[in-house]
Protein backbone atom coordinates (compact mmCIF):
# COMPACT_ATOMS: atom_id res chain seq x y z
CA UNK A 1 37.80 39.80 332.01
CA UNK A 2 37.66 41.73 328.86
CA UNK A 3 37.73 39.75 325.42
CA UNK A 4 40.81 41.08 323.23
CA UNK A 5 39.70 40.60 319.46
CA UNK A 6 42.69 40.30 316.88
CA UNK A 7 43.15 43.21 314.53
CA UNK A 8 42.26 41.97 311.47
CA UNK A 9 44.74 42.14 308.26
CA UNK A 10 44.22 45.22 305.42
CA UNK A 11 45.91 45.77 302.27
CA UNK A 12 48.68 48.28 302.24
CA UNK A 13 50.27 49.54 299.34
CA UNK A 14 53.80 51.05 299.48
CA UNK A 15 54.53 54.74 298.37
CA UNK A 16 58.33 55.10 299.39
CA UNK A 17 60.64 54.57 301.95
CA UNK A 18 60.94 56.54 305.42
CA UNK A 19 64.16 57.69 306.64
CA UNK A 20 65.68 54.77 308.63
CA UNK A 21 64.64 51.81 306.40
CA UNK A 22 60.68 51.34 306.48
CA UNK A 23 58.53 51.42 303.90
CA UNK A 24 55.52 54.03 304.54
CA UNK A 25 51.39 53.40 303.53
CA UNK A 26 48.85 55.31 304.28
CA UNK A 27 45.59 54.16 305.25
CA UNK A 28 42.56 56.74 305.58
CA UNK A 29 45.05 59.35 305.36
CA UNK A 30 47.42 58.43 308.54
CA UNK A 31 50.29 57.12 307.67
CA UNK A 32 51.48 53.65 308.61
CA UNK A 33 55.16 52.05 308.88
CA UNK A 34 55.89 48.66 307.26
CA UNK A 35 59.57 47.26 308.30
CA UNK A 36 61.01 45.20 305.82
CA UNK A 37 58.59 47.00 302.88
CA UNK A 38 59.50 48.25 299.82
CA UNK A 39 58.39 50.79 297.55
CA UNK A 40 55.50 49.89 295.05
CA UNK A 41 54.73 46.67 297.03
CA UNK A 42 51.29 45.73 298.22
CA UNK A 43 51.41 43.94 301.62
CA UNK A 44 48.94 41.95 303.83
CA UNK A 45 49.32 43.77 307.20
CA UNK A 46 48.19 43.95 310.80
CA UNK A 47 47.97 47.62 312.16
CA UNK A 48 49.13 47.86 315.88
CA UNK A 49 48.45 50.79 318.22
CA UNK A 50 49.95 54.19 318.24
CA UNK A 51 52.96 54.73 320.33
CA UNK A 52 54.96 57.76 320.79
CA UNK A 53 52.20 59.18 317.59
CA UNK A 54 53.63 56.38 315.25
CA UNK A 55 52.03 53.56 314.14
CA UNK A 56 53.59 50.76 312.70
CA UNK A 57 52.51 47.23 310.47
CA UNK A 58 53.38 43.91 311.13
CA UNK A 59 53.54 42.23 307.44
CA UNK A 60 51.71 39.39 307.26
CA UNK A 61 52.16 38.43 303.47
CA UNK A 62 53.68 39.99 300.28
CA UNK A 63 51.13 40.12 298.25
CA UNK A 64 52.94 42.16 295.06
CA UNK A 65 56.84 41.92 295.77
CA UNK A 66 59.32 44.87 294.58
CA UNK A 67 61.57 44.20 291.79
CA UNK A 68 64.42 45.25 294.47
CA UNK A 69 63.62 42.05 297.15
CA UNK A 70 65.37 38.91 297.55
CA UNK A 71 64.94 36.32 299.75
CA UNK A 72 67.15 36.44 303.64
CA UNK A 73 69.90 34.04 303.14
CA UNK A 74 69.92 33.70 307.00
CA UNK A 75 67.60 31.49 308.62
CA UNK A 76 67.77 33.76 311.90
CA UNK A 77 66.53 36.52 310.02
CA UNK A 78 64.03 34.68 307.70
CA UNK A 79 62.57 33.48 311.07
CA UNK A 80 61.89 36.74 312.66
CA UNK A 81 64.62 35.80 315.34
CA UNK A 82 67.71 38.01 314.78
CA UNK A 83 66.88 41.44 313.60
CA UNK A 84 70.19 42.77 313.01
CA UNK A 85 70.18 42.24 309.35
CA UNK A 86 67.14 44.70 308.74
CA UNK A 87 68.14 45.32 304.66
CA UNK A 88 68.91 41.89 304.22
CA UNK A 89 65.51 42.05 302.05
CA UNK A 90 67.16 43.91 299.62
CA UNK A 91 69.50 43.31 296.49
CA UNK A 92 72.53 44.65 297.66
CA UNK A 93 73.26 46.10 294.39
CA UNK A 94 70.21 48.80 295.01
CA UNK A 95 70.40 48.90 299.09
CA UNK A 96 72.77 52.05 299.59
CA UNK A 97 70.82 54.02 296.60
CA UNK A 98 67.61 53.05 298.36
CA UNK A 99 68.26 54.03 302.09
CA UNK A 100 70.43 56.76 300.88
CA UNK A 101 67.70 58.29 298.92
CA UNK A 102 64.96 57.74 301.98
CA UNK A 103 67.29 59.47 304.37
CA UNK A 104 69.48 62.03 302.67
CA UNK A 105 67.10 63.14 299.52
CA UNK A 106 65.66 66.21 301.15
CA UNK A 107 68.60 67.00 302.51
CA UNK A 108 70.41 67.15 299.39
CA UNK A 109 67.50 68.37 297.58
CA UNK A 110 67.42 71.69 300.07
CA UNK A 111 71.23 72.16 299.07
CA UNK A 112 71.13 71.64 295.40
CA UNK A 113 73.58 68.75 295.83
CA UNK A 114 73.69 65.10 294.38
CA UNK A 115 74.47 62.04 297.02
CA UNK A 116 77.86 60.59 296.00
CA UNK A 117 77.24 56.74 296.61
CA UNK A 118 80.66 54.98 297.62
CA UNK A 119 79.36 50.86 298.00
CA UNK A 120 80.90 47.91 300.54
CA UNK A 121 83.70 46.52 298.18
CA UNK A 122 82.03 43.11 300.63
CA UNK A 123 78.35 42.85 300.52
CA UNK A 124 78.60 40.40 303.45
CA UNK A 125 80.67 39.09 306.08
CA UNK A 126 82.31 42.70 306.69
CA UNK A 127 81.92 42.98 309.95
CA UNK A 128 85.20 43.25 312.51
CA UNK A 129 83.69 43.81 315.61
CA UNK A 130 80.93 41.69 317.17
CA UNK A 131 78.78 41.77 320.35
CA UNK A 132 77.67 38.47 321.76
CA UNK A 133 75.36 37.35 324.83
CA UNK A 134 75.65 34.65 327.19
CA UNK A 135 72.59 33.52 327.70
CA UNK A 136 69.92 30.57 327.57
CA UNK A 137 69.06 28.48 324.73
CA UNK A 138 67.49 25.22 324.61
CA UNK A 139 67.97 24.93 328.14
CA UNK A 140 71.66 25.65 327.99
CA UNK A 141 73.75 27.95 328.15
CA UNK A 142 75.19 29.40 325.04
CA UNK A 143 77.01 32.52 323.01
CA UNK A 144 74.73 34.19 320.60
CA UNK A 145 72.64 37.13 319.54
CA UNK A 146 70.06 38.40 321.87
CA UNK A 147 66.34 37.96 319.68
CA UNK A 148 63.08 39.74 320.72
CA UNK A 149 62.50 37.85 323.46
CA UNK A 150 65.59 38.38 325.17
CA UNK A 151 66.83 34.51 324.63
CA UNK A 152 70.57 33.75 323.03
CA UNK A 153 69.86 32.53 319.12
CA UNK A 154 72.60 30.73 317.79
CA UNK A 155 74.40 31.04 314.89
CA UNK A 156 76.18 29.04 312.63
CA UNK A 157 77.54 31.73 309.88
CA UNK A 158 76.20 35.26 310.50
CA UNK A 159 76.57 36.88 307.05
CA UNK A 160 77.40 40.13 308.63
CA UNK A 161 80.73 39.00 310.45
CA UNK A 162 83.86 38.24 309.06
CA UNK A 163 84.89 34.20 308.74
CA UNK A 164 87.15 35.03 311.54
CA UNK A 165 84.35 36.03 314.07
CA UNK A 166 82.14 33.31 313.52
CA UNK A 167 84.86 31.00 314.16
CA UNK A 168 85.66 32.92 317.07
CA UNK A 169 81.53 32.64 318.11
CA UNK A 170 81.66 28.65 317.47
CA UNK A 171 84.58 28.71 319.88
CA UNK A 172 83.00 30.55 322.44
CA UNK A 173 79.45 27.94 322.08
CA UNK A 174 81.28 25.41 322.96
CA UNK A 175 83.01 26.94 325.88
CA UNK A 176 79.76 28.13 326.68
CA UNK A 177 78.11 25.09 326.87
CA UNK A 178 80.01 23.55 329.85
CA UNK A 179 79.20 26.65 331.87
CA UNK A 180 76.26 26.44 334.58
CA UNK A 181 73.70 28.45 333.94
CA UNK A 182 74.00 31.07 336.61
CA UNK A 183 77.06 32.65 334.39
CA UNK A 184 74.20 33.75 332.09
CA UNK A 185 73.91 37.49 331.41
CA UNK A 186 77.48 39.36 330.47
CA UNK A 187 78.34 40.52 327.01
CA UNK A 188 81.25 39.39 324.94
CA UNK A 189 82.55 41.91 322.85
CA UNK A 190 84.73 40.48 320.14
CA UNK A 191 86.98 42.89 318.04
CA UNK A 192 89.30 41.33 314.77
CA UNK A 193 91.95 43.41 313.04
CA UNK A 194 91.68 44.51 309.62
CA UNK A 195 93.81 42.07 308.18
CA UNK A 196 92.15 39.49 309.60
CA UNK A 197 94.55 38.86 312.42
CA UNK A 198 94.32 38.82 316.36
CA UNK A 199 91.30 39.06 317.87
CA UNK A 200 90.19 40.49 321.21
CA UNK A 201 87.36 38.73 323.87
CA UNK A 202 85.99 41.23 326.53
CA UNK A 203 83.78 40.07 328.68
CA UNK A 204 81.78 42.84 329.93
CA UNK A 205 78.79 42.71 332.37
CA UNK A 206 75.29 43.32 330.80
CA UNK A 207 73.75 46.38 331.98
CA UNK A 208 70.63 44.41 333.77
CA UNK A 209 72.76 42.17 335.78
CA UNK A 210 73.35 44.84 339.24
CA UNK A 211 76.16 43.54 341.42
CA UNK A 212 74.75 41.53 344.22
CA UNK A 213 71.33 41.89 343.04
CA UNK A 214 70.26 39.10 345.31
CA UNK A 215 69.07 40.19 348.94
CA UNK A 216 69.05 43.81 347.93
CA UNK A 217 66.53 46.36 348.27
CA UNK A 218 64.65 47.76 345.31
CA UNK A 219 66.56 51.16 345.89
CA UNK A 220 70.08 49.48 346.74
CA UNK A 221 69.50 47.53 343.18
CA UNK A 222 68.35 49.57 340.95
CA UNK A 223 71.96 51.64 342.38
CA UNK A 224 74.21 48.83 341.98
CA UNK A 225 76.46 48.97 339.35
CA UNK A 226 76.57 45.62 337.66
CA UNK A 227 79.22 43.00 337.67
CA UNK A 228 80.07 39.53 336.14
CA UNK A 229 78.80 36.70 337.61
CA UNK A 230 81.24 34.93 340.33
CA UNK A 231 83.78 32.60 338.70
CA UNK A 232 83.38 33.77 335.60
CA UNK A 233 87.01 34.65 335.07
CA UNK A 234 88.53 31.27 336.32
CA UNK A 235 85.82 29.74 333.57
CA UNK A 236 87.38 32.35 331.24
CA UNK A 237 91.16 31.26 331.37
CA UNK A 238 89.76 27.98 329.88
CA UNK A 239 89.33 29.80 326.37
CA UNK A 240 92.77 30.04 325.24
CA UNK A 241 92.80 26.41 324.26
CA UNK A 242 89.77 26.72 322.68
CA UNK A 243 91.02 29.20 320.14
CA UNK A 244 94.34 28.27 319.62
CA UNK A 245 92.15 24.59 318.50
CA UNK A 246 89.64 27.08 316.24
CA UNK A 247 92.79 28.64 314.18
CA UNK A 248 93.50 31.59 316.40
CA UNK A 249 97.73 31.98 317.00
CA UNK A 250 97.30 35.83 317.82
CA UNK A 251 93.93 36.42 320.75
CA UNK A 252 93.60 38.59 323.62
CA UNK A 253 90.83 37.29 326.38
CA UNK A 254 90.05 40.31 328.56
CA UNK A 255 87.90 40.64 331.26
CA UNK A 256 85.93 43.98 332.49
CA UNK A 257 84.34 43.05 336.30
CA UNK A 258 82.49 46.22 336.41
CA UNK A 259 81.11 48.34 333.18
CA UNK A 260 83.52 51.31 333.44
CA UNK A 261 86.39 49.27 334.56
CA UNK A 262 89.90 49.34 332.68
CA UNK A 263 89.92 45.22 331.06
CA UNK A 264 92.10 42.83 332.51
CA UNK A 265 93.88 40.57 330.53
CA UNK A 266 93.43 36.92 330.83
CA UNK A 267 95.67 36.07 328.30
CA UNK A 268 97.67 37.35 325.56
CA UNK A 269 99.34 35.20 323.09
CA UNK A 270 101.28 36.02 319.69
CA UNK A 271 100.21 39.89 320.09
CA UNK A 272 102.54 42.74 319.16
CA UNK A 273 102.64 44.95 322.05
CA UNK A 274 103.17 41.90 324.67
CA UNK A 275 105.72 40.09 326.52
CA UNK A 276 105.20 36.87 328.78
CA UNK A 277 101.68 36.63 328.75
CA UNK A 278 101.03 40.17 329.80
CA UNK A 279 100.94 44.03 328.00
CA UNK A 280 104.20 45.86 328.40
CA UNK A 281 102.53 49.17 329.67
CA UNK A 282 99.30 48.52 330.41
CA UNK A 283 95.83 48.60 329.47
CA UNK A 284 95.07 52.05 328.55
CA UNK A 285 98.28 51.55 325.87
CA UNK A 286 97.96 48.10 324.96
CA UNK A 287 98.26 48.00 320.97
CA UNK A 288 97.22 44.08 320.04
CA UNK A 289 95.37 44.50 316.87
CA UNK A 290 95.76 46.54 313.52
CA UNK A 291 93.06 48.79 313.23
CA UNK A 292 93.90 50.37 309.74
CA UNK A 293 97.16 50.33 307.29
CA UNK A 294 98.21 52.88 304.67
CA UNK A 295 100.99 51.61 303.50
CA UNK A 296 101.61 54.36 301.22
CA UNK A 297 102.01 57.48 303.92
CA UNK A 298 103.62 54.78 306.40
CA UNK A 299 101.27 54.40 308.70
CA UNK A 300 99.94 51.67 310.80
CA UNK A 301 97.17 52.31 313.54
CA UNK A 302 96.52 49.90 315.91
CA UNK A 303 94.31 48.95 318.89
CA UNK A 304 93.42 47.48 322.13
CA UNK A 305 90.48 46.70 324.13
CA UNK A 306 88.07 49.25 324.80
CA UNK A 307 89.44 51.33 322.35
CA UNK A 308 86.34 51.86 319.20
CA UNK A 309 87.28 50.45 315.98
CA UNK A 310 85.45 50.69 312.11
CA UNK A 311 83.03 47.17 311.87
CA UNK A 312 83.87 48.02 308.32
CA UNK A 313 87.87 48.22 307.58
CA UNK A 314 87.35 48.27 303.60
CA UNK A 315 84.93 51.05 303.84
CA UNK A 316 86.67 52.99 306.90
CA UNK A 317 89.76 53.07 303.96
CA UNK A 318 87.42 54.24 301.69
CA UNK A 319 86.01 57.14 304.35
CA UNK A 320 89.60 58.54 304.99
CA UNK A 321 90.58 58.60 301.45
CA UNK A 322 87.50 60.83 300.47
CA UNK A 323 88.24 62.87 303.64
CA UNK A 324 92.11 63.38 302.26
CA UNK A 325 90.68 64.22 299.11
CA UNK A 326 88.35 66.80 300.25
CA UNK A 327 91.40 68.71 302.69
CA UNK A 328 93.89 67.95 299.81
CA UNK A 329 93.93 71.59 298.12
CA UNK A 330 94.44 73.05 301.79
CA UNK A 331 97.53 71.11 302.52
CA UNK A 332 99.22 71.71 298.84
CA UNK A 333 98.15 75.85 299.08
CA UNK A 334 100.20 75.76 302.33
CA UNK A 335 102.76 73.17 300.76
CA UNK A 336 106.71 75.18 301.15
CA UNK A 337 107.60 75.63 297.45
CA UNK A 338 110.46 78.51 298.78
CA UNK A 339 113.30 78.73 300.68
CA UNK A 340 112.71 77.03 304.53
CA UNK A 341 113.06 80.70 306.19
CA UNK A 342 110.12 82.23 304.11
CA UNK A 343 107.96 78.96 303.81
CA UNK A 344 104.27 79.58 305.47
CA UNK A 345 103.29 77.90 308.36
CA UNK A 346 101.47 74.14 307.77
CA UNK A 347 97.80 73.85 307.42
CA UNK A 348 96.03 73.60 311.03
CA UNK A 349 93.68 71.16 311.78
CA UNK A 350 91.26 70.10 314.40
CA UNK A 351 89.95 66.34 314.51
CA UNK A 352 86.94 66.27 316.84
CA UNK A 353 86.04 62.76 318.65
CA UNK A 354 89.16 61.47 316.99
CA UNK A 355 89.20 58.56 318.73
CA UNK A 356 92.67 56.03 317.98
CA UNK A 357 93.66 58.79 314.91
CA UNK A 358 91.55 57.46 312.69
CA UNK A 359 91.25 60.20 310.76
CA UNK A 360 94.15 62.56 312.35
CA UNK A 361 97.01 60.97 311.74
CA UNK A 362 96.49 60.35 307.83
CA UNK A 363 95.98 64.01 307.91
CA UNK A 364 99.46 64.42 309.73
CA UNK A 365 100.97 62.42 307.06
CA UNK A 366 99.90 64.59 304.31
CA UNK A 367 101.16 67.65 305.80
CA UNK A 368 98.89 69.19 308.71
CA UNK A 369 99.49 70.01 311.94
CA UNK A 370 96.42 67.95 313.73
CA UNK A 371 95.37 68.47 317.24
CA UNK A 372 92.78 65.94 318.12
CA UNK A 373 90.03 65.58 321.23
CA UNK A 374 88.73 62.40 322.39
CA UNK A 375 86.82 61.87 325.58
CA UNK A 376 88.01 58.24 325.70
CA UNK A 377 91.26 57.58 328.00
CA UNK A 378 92.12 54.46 326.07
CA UNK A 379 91.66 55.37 322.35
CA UNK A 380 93.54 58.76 323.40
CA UNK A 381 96.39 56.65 324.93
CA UNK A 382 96.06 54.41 321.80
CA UNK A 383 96.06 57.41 319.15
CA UNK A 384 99.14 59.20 320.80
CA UNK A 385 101.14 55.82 320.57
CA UNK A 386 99.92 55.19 316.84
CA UNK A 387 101.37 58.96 316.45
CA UNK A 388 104.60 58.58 317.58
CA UNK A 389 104.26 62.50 318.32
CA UNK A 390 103.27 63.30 314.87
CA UNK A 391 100.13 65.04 315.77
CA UNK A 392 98.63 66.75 319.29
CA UNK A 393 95.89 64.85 321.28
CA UNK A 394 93.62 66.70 324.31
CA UNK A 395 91.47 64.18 326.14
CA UNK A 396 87.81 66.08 327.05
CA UNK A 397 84.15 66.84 325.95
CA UNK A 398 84.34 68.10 322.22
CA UNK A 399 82.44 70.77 322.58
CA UNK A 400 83.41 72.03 325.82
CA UNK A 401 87.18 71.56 324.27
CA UNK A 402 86.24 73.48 321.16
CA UNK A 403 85.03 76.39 323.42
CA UNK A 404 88.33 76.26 325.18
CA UNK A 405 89.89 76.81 321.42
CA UNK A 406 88.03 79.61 320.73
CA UNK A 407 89.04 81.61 324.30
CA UNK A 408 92.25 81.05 323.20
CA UNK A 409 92.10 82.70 319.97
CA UNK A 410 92.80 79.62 318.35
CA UNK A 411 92.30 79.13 314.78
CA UNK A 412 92.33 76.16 311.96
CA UNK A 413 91.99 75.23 308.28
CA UNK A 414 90.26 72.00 308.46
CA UNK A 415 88.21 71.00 310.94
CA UNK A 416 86.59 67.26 310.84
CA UNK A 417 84.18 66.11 313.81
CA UNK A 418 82.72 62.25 314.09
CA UNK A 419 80.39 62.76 316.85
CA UNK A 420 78.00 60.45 318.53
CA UNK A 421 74.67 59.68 317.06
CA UNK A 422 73.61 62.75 319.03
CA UNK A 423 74.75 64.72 316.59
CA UNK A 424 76.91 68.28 317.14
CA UNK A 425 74.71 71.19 316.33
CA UNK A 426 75.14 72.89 319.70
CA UNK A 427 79.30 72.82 318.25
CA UNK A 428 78.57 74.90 315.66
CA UNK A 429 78.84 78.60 316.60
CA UNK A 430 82.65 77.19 318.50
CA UNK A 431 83.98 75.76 315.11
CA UNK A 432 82.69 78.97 313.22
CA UNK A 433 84.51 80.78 315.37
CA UNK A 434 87.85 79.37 314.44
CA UNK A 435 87.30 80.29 310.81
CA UNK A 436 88.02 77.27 308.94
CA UNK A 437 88.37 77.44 305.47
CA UNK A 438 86.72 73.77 305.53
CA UNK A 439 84.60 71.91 307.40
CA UNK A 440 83.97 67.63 307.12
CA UNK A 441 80.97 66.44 309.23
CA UNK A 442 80.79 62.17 309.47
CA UNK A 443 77.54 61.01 310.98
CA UNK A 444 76.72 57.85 310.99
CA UNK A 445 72.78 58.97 312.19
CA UNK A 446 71.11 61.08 308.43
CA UNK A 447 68.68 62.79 310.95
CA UNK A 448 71.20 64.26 313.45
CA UNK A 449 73.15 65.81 310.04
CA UNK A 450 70.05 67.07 308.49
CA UNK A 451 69.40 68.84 311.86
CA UNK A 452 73.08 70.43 312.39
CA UNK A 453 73.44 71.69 308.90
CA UNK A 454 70.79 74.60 308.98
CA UNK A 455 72.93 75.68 312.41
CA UNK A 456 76.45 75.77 310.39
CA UNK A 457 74.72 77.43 307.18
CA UNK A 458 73.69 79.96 309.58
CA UNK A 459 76.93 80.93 310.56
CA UNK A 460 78.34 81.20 306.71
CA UNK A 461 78.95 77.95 306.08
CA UNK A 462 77.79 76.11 302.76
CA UNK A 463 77.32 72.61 301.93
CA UNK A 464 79.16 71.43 298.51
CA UNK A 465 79.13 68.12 298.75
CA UNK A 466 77.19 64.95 300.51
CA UNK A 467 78.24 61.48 300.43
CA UNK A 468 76.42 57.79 301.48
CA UNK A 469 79.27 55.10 302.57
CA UNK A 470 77.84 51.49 302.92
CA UNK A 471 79.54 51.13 306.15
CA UNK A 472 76.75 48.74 307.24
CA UNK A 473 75.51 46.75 303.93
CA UNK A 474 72.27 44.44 305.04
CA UNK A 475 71.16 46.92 307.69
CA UNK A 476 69.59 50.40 306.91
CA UNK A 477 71.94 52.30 308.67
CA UNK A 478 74.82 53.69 306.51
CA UNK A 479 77.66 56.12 307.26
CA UNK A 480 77.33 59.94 305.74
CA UNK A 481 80.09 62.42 305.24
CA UNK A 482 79.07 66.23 304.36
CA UNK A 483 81.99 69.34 303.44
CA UNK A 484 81.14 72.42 304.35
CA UNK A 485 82.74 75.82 303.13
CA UNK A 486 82.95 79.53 303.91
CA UNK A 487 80.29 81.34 301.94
């Protein structure tokens, strides 16, 4: 048998940080990632192999710390267990400027723009939404995060969620640990509103648990589409008690038995939008949580399961009211300051992957005339019941949609998209095409933006402004919003 030799530590010294969070070093020229590095440190590292023509450092030791570290606060993460705090290394007070700048500085370099920086009004426990495992711990079963080696970690007090999730986690240990251990494997998705109130429990099955994966053939498996483990729903109708006992008056326990199934509810208590136990019009309309409030236009959104929702509620606010601010002189040059029969027509525009209205029906409130396209059934069926036929809603692809506009001669002022981390570039010569005077591009992924632009500037579009939102403070990831105008 061969004799495998460990790679033995070198001294790396920081220049700056990569886009997506890393610190980069170079050693005899090639250049080497170091997660959880910072710029001007000198770290103790082991060099793995090359994969995919990266290679990356496992730190050993800090051997001359930035200025800009602090200590985890989490023993999960200060363990190496839970990963999903990958900034949590960082002051908070310098972590937007600091990923911003690694991701976005080119960018706004090559456009002669400055990054606006808009920060987390909460540093921690921001999170509304939560995704949980059941799965093995200690030789029990338990609710937790999934860690490297596939094994549930526990969790007292995750500093990313809200108080209100991690009471909803403890909950769901204990239930948890009366289970047998063959219910290990679905997902629990857990969704709070953004006051704080009702929460939402899907159980979902994990995407390596096939249905009947016993006795079947390596082809027949690998085809099955998975499914939650047998009895796990009767075990489920046991959690109501559980968080009515942790606090909870207003909860919705759902249950999803395959992965592209509509949820079924288990039971609803205290939730607007039900009525002995059960949803008024069913799933694809349920309305159990409040998504986001602006009190001000007189607007309430709200949300059921399976319908996406901001982890960040503070900083979604924040997101909408520097999109309203950038489409504000478009609504007010179209606002009727004559008689009704001579007024011009309202502003037009187009909300791509709109999802629940998010972003649509604000608009509708200050004086547009939204359509908006969502591929989802129920945040479609969600955003035309938070409308209350104030805006237009297609469900389909966006782009394929947005081709569809354009055949029709259709035109618009404003158009925002929000798409997938993919990113949208192959929508660019469609929205061109329906000449709008102003263009709002949300990513939530720097390098899919940084690729798109070039194809919009292309077309006679020009970038005039680029801001970083802390959606996501303790991770690296961060949310990005770009305007565009006609040139």
């Amino acid at each position: 048998m061969p004799h495998h030799t460990a790679r033995p530590p070198v001294k790396l010294a920081v220049e700056k940080l990569a886009a997506g969070g890393e610190g980069l070093a170079r050693l005899n020229g090639e250049i080497i990632l170091t997660p959880r590095a910072l710029p001007g440190e000198l770290v103790s590292a082991v060099i793995g192999p090359a994969r995919k023509g990266v290679r990356r450092a496992d730190v050993e030791k800090i051997i001359l710390p930035s200025p800009l570290r602090t200590n985890p606060d989490c023993p999960l993460a200060a363990s190496g267990r839970c990963d999903g705090c990958d900034f949590i290394h960082v002051r908070p007070e310098a972590a937007l400027k600091l990923k911003s700048e690694a991701a976005l500085g080119r960018l706004a370099e090559t456009y002669g723009l400055e990054t606006k920086l808009i920060e987390s009004p909460l540093a921690a426990h921001y999170r509304h939404r939560l995704t949980l495992h059941l799965g093995l711990a200690d030789g029990g079963l338990t609710a937790g995060f999934f860690d490297q080696r596939r094994q549930a970690a526990e969790f007292a007090d995750c500093r990313l969620a809200a108080p209100a999730l991690n009471r909803a986690a403890e909950a769901l240990r204990l239930w948890a640990a009366q289970l047998p251990q063959a219910m290990a494997g679905p997902e629990i998705h857990l969704a709070l509103g953004d006051d704080g109130a009702g929460l939402l429990a899907v159980f979902r099955p994990s995407p390596g648990r096939p249905a009947g994966a016993a006795g079947r053939s390596g082809r027949n498996r690998a085809a099955a589409e998975p499914a939650l483990p047998h009895g796990l729903a009767r075990e489920a109708e046991k959690l109501p008690a559980i968080l009515a006992a942790h606090g909870f008056e207003a909860f919705g326990v759902f249950i999803q038995t395959r992965r592209h199934a509509a949820p079924r509810p288990l039971a609803l208590t205290g939730q607007p939008g039900a009525e002995n136990g059960r949803p008024l019009e069913g799933n694809s309309s349920l309305k159990l949580i409040r998504a986001a409030a602006w009190p001000e236009l007189g607007l309430t959104l709200r949300a059921g399961p399976g319908v996406f929702t901001q982890v960040n509620p503070a900083v979604n606010k924040l997101m909408v009211e520097l999109i309203l601010e950038l489409a504000a002189p478009l609504a007010s040059a179209r606002a009727p300051s004559t008689p009704a029969r001579t007024r011009s027509r309202p502003a037009r525009a187009l909300d791509l992957y709109c999802g629940l209205g998010n972003i649509s029906l604000p608009l509708a409130k200050k004086g547009f005339a939204v359509t908006g396209v969502e591929s989802s059934a129920d945040s479609l069926a969600a955003a035309r019941l938070n409308a209350e036929g104030g805006a237009a809603f297609m469900r389909g692809d966006g782009a394929a949609l947005a081709a569809a506009l354009v055949k029709q001669g259709q035109s618009f002022d404003l158009i925002v998209l929000d798409p997938p981390r993919a990113g949208a570039r192959d929508l660019a010569p469609h929205l061109a095409a329906m000449k709008p005077e102003l263009i709002v591009y949300v990513a939530c992924r720097p390098a899919a933006l940084a690729r798109d632009l070039p194809a919009f500037v292309s077309l006679g579009y020009r970038p005039i402004s680029l801001t970083a939102l802390d959606m996501f403070p303790r991770t690296s990831h961060f949310e990005t919003v770009a305007a565009l105008v006609r040139a």
